[in-house]
PDB file of N, CA and C in Angstrom:
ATOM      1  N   UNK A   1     -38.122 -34.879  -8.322  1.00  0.00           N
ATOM      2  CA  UNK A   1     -39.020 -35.955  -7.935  1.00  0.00           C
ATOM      3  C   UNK A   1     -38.208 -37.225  -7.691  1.00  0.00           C
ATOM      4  N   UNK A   2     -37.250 -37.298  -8.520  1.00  0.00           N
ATOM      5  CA  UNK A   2     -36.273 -38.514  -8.127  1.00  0.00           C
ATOM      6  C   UNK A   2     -35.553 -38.705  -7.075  1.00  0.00           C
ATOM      7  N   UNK A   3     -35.047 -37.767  -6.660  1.00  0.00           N
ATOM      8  CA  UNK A   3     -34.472 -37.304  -5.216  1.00  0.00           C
ATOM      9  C   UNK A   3     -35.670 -37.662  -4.481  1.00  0.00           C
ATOM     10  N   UNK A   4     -36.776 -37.177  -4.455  1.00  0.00           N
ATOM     11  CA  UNK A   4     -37.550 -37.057  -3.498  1.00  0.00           C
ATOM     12  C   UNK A   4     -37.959 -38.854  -2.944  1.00  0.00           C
ATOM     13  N   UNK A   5     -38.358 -38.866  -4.033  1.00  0.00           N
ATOM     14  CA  UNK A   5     -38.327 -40.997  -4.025  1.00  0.00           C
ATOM     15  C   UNK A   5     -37.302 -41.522  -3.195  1.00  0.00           C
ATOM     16  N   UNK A   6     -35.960 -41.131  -4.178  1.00  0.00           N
ATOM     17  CA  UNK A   6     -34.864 -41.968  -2.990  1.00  0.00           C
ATOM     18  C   UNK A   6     -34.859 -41.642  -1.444  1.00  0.00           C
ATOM     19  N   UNK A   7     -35.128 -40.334  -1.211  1.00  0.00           N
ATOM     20  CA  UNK A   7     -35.582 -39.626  -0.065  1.00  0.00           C
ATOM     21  C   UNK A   7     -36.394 -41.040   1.147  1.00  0.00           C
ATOM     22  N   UNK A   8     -37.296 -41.415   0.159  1.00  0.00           N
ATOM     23  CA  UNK A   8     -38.957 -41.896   0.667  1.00  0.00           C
ATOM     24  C   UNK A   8     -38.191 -43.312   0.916  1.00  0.00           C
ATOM     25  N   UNK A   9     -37.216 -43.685  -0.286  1.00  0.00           N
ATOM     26  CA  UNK A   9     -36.905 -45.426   0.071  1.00  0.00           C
ATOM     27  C   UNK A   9     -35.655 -45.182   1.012  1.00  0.00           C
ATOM     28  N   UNK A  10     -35.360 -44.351   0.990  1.00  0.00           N
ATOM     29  CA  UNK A  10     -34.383 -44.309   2.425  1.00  0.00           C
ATOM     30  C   UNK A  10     -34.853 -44.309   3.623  1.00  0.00           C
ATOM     31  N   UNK A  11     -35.926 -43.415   3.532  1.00  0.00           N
ATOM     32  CA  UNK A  11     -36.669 -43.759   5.012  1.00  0.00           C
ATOM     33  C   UNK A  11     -37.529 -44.700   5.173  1.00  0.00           C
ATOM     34  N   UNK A  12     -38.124 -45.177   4.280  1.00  0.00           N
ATOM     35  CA  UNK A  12     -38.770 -46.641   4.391  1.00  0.00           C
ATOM     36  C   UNK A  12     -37.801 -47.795   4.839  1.00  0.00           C
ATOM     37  N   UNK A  13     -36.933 -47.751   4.647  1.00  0.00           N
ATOM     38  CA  UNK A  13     -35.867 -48.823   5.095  1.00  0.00           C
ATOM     39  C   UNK A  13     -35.191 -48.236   6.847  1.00  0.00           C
ATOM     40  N   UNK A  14     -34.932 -47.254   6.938  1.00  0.00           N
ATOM     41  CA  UNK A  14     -35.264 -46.710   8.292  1.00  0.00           C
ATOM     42  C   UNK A  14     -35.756 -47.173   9.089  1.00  0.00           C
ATOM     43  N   UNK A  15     -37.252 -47.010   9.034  1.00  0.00           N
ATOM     44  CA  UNK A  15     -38.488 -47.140   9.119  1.00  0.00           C
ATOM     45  C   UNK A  15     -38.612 -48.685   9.653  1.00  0.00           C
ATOM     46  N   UNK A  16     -37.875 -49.727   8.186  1.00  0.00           N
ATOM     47  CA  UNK A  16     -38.341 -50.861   8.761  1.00  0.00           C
ATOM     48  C   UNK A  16     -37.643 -51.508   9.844  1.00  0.00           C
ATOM     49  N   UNK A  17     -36.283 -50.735   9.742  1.00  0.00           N
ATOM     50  CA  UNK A  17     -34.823 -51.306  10.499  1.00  0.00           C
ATOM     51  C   UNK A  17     -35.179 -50.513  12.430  1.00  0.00           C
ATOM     52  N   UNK A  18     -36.057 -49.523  12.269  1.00  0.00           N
ATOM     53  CA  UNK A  18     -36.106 -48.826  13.723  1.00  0.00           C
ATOM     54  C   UNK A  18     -36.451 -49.848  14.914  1.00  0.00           C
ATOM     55  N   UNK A  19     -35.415 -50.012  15.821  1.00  0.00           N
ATOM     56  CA  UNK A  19     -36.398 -50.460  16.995  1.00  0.00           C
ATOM     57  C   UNK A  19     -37.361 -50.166  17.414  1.00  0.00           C
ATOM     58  N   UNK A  20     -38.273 -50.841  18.445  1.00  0.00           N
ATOM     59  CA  UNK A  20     -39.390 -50.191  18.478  1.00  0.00           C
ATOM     60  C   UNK A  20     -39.412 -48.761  19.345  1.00  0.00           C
ATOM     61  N   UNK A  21     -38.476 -48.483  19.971  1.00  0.00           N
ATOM     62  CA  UNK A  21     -38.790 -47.224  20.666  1.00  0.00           C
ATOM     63  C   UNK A  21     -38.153 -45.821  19.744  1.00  0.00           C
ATOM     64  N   UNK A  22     -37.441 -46.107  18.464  1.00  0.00           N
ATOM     65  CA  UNK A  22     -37.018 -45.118  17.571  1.00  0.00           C
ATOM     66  C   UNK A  22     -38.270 -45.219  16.565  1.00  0.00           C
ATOM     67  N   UNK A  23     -39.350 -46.151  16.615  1.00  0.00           N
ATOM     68  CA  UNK A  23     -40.415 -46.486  15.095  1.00  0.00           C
ATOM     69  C   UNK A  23     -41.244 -44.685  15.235  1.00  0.00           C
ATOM     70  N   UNK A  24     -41.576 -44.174  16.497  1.00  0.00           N
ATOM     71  CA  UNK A  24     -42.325 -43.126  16.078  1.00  0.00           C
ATOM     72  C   UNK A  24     -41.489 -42.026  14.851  1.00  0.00           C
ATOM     73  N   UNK A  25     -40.488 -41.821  15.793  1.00  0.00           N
ATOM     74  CA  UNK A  25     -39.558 -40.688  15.104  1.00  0.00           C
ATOM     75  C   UNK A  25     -39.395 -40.788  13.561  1.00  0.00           C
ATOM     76  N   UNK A  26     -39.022 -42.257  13.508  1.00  0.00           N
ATOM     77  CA  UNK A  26     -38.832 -42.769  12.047  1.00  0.00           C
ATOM     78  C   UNK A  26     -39.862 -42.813  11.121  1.00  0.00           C
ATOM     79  N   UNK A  27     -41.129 -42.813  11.796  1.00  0.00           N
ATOM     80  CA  UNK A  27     -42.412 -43.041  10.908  1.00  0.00           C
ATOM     81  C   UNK A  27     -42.781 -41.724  10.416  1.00  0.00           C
ATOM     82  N   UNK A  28     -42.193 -40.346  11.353  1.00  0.00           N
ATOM     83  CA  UNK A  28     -42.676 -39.353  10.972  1.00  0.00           C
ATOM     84  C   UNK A  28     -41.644 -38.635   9.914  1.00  0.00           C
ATOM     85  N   UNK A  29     -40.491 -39.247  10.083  1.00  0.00           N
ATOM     86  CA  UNK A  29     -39.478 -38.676   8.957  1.00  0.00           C
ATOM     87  C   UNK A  29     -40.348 -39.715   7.240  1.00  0.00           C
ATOM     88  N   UNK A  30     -40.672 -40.941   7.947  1.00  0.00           N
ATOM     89  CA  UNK A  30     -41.108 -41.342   6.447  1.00  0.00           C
ATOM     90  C   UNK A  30     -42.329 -40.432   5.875  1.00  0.00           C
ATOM     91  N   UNK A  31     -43.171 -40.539   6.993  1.00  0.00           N
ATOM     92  CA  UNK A  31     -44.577 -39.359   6.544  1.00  0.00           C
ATOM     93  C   UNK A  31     -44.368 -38.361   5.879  1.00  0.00           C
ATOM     94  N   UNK A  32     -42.968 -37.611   6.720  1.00  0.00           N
ATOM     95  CA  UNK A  32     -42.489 -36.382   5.805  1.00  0.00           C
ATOM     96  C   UNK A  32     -42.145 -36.493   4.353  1.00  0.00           C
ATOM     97  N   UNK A  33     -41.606 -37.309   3.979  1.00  0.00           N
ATOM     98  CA  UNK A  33     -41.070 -37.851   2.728  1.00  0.00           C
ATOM     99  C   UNK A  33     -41.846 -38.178   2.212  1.00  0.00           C
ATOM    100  N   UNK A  34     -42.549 -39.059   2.540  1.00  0.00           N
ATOM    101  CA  UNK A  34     -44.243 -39.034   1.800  1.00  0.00           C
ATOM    102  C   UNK A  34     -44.677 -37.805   0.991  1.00  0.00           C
ATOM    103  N   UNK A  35     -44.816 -37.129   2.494  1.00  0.00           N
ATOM    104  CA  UNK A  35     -45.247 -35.214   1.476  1.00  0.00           C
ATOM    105  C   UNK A  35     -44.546 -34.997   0.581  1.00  0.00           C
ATOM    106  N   UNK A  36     -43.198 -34.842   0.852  1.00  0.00           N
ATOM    107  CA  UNK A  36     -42.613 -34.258  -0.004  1.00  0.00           C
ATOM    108  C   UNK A  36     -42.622 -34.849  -1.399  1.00  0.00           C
ATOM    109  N   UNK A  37     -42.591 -36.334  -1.624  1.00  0.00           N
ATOM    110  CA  UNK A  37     -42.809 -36.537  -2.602  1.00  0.00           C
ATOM    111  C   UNK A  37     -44.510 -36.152  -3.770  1.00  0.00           C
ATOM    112  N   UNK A  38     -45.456 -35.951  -2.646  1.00  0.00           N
ATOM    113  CA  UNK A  38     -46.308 -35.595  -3.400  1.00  0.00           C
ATOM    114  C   UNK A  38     -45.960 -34.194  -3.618  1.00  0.00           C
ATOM    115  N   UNK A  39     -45.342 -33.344  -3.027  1.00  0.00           N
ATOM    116  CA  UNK A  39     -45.476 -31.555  -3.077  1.00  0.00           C
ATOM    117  C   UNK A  39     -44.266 -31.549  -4.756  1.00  0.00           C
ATOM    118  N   UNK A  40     -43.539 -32.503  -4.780  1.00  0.00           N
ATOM    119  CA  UNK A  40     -42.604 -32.186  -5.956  1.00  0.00           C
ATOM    120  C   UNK A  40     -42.962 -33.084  -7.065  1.00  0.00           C
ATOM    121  N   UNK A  41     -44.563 -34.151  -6.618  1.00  0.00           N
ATOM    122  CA  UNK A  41     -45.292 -34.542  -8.018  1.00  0.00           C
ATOM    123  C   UNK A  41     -45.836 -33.517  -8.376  1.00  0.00           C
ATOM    124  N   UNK A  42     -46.690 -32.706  -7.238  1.00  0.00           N
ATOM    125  CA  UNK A  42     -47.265 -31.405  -7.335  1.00  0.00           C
ATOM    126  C   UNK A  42     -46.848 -30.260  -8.768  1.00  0.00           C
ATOM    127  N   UNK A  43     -44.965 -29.992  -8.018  1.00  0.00           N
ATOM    128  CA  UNK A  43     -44.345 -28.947  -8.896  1.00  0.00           C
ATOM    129  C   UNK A  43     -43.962 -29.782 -10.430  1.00  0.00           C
ATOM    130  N   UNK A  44     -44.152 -30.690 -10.538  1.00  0.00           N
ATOM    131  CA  UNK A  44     -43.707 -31.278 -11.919  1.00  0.00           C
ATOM    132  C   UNK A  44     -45.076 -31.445 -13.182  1.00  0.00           C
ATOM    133  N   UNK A  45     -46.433 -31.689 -12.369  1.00  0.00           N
ATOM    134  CA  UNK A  45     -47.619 -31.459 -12.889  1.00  0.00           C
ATOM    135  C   UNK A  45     -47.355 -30.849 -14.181  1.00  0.00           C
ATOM    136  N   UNK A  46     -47.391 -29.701 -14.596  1.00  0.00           N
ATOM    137  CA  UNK A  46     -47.621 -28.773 -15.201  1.00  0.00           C
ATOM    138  C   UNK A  46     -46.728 -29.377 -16.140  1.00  0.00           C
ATOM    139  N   UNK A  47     -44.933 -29.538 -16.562  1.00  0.00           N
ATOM    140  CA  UNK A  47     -44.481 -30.059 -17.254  1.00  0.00           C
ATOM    141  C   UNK A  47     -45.131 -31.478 -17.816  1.00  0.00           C
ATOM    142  N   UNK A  48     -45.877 -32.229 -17.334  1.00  0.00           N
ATOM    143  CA  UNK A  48     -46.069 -33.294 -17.637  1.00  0.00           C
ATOM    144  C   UNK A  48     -47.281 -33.496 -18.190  1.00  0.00           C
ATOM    145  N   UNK A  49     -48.310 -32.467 -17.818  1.00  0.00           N
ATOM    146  CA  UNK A  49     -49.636 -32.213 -18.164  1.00  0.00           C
ATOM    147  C   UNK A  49     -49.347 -31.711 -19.705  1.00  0.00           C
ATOM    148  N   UNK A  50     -48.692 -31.075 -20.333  1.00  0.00           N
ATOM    149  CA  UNK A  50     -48.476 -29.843 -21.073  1.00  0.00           C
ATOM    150  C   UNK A  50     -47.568 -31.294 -22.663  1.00  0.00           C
ATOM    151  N   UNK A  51     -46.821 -32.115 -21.989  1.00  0.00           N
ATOM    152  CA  UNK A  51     -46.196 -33.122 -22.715  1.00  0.00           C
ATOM    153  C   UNK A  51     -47.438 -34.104 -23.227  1.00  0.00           C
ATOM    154  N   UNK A  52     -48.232 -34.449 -22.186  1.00  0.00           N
ATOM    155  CA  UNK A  52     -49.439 -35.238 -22.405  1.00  0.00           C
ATOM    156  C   UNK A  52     -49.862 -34.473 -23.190  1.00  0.00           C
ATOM    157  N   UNK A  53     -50.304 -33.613 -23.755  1.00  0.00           N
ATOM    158  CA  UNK A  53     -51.234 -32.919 -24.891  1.00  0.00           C
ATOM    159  C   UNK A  53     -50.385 -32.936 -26.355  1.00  0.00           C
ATOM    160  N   UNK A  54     -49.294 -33.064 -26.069  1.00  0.00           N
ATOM    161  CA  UNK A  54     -48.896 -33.516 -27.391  1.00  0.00           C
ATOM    162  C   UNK A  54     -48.726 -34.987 -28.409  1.00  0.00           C
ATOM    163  N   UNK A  55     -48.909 -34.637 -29.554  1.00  0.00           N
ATOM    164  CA  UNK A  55     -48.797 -36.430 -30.051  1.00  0.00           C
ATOM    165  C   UNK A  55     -47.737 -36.583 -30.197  1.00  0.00           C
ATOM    166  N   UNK A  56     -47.745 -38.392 -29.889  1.00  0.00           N
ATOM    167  CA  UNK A  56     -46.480 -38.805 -30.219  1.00  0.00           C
ATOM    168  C   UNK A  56     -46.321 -39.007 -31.533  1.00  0.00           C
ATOM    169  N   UNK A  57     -44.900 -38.931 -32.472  1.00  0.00           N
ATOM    170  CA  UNK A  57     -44.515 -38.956 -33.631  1.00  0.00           C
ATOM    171  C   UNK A  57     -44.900 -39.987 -33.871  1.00  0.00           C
ATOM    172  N   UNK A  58     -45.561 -40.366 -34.873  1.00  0.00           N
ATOM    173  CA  UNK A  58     -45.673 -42.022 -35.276  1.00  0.00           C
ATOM    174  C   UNK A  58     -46.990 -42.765 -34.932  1.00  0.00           C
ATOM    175  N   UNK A  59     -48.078 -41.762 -33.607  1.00  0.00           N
ATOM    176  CA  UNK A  59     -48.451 -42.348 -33.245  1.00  0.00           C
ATOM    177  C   UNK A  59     -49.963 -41.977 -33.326  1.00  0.00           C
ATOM    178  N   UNK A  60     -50.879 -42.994 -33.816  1.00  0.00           N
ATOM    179  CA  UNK A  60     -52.247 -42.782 -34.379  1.00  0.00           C
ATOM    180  C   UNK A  60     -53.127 -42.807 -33.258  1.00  0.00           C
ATOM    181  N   UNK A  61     -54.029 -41.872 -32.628  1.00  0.00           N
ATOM    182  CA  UNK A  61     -55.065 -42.567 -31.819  1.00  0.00           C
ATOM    183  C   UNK A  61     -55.830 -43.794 -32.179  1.00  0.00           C
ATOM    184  N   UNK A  62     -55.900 -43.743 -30.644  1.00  0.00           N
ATOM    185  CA  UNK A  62     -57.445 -45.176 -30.716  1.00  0.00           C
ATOM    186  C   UNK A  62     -58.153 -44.453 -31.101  1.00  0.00           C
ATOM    187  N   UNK A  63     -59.217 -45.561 -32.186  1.00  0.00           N
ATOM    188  CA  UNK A  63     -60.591 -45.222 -32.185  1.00  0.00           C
ATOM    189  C   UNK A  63     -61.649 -45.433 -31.549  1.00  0.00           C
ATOM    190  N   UNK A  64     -61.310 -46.303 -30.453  1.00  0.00           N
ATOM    191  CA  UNK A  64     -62.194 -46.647 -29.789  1.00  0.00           C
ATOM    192  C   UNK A  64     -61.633 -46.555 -27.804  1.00  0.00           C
ATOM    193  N   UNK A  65     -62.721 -46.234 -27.267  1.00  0.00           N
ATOM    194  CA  UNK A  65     -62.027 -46.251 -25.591  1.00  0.00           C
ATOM    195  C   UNK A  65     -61.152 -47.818 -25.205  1.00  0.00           C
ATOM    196  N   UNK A  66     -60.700 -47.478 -24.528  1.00  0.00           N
ATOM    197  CA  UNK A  66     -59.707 -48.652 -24.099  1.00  0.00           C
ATOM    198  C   UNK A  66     -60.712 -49.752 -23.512  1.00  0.00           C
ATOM    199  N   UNK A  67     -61.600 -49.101 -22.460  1.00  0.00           N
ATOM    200  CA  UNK A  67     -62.518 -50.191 -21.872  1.00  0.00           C
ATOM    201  C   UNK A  67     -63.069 -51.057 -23.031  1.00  0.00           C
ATOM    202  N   UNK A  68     -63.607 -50.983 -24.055  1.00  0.00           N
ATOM    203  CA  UNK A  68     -63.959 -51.667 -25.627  1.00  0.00           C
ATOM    204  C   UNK A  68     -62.729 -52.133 -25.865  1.00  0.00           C
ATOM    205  N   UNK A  69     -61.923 -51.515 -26.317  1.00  0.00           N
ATOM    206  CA  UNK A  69     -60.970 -52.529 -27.227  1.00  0.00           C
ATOM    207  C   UNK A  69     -60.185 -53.517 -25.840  1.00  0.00           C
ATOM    208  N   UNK A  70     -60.318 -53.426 -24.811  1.00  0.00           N
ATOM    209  CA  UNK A  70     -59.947 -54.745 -23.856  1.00  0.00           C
ATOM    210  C   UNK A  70     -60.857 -55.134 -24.098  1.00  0.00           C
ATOM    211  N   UNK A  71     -62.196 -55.082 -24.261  1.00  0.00           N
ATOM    212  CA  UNK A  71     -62.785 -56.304 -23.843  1.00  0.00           C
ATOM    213  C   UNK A  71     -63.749 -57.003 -24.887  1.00  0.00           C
ATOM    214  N   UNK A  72     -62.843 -56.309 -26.306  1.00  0.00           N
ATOM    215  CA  UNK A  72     -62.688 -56.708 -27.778  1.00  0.00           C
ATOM    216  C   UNK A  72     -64.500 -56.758 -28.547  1.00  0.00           C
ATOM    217  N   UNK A  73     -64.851 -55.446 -27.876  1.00  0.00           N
ATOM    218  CA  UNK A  73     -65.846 -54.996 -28.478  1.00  0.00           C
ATOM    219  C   UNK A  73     -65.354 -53.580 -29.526  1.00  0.00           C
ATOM    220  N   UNK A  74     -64.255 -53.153 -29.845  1.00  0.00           N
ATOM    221  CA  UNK A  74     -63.675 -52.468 -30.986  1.00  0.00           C
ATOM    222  C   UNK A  74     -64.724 -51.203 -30.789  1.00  0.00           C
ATOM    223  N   UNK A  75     -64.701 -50.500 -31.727  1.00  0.00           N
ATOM    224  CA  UNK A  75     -64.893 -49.420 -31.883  1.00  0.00           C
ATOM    225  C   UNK A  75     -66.854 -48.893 -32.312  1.00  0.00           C
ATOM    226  N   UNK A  76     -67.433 -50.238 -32.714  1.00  0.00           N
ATOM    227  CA  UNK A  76     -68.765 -50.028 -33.112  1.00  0.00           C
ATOM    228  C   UNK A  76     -69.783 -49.217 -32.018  1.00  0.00           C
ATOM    229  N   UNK A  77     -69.445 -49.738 -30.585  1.00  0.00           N
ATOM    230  CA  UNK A  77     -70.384 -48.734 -29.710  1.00  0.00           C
ATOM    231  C   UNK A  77     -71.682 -50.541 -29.182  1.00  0.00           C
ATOM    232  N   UNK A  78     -71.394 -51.474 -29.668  1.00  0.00           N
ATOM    233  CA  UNK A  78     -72.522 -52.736 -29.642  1.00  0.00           C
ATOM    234  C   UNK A  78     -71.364 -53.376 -28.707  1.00  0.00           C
ATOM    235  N   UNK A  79     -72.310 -53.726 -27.239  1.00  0.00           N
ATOM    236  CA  UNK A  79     -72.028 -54.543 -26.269  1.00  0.00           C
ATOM    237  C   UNK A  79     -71.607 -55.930 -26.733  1.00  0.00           C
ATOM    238  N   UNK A  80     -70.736 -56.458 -26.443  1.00  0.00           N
ATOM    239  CA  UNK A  80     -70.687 -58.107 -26.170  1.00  0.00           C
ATOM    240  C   UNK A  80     -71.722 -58.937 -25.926  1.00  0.00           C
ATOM    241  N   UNK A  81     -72.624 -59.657 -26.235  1.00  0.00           N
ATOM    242  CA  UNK A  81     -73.740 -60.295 -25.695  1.00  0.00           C
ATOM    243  C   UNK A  81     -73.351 -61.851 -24.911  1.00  0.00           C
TER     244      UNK A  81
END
């Protein structure tokens, strides 16, 4: 996936540097890179999905959803008035 990124900022800079009669060619090598970076977020999914299900050492859940504790209604379930 890291490759694939540098991939994407290489051709984004391409991309911005193309004259205008090289911008198609260049736009479609960035498009490509585009994909590719999603097709190898794609293949990494599964490792990362599988890490997310584990806890971190040390580390306690919330008790309450995040939307509440931003907006410092805590954990009771009673709106802000």
């Amino acid at each position: 996936l890291d490759a694939a990124l540098e991939t994407l900022a290489a051709a984004e800079g391409a991309l911005r540097g193309a004259p205008p009669l090289a911008r198609a060619g260049a736009w479609r090598r960035w498009s490509g890179a585009l994909g590719h970076v999603f097709e190898m977020a794609d293949r990494c999914w599964p490792a990362v999905d599988a890490t997310l299900g584990e806890p971190l050492a040390g580390h306690a859940p919330a008790t309450a959803p995040w939307w509440r504790r931003s907006r410092g209604t805590g954990g009771s379930g009673e709106e802000r008035r």
